[in-house]
Protein backbone atom coordinates (compact mmCIF):
# COMPACT_ATOMS: atom_id res chain seq x y z
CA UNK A 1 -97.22 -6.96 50.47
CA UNK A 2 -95.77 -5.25 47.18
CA UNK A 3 -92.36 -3.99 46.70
CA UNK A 4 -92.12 -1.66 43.70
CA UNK A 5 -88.43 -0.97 42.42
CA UNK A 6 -87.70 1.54 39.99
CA UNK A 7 -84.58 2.26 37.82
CA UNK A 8 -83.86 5.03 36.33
CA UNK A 9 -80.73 6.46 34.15
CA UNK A 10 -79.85 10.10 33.87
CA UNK A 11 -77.54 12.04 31.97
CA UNK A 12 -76.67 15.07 33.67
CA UNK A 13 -74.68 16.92 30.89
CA UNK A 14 -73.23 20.40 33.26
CA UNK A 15 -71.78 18.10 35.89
CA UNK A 16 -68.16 18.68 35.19
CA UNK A 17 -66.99 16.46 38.10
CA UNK A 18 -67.97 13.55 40.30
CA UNK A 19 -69.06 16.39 43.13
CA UNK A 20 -71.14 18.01 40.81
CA UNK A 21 -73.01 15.03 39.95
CA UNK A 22 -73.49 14.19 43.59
CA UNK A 23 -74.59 17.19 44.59
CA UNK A 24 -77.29 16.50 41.93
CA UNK A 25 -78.20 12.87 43.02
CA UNK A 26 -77.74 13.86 46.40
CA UNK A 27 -80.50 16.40 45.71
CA UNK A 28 -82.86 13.96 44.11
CA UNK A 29 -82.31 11.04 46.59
CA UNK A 30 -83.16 13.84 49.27
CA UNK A 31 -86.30 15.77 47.83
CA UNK A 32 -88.17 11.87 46.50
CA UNK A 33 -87.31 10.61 50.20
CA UNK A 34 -88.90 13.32 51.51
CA UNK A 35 -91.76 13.84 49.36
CA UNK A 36 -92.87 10.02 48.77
CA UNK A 37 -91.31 8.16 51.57
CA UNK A 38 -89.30 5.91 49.50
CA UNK A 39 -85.77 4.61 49.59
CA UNK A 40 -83.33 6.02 46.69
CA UNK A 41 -79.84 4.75 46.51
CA UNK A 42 -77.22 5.27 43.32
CA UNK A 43 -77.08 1.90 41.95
CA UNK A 44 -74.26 1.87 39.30
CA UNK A 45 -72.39 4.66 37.32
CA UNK A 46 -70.95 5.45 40.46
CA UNK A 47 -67.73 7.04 38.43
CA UNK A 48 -69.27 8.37 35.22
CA UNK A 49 -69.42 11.86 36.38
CA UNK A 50 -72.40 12.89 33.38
CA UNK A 51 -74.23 9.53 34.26
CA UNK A 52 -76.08 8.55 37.01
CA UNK A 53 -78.66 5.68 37.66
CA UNK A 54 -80.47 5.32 40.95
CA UNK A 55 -82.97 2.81 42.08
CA UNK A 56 -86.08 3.44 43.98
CA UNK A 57 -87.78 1.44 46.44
CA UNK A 58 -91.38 1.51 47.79
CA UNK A 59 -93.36 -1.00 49.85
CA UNK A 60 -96.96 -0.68 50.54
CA UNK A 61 -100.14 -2.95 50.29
CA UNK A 62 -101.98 -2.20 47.18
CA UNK A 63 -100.17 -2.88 43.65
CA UNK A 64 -102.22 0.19 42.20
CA UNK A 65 -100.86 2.84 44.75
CA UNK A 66 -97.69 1.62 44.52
CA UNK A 67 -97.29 2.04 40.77
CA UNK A 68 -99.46 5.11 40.43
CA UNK A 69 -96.46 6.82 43.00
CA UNK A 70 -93.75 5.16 41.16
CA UNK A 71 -95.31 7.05 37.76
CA UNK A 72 -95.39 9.80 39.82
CA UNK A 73 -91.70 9.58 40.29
CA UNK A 74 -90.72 8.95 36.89
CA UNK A 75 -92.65 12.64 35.51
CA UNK A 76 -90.75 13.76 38.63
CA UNK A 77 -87.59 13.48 36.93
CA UNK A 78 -88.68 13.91 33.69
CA UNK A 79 -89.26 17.61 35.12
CA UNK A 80 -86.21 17.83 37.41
CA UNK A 81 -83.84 20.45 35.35
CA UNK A 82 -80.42 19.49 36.05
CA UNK A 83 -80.56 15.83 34.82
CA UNK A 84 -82.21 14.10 31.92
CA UNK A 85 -84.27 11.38 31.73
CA UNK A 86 -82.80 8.59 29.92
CA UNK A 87 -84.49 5.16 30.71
CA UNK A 88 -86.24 3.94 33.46
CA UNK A 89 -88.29 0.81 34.01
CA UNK A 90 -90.79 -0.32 36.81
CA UNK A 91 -91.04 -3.72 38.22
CA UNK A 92 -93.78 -4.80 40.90
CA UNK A 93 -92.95 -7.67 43.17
């Protein structure tokens, strides 16, 4: 069994409250569940309302699958327009 957990930090500069950034996360957590079957939750910078950082969880058999989906995720946001990228970082257990 691997678990691969992914953190990543956004800045989402047009959120002008805490609703607007949660309608953003909200919006992430929602389309990645969907579209890789993984677990998203917002892990800290829970009342920054321009910063966000969620974590992503996968579990699955093979280490390589695992982290090519968890890449996958990462150009995912680096695409999504209403937040930017700032740091993320990968770790297979």
């Amino acid at each position: 069994m691997v678990v691969g957990v992914l953190r990543v930090r956004l800045a989402i500069y047009e959120a002008l409250s805490l609703k607007d950034k949660r309608r953003v996360t909200r919006s992430l957590k929602d389309r990645l569940g969907a579209r890789y079957n993984v677990s998203v939750a917002e892990v800290d910078d829970l009342d920054h309302r321009q910063a966000a950082t969620l974590g992503v969880a996968m579990v699955a058999n093979d280490a390589h699958f695992v982290r090519s989906a968890l890449d996958k995720i990462v150009e995912d946001f680096k695409r999504y327009p209403n937040a930017s990228l700032v740091e993320y970082d990968i770790e297979l257990l």
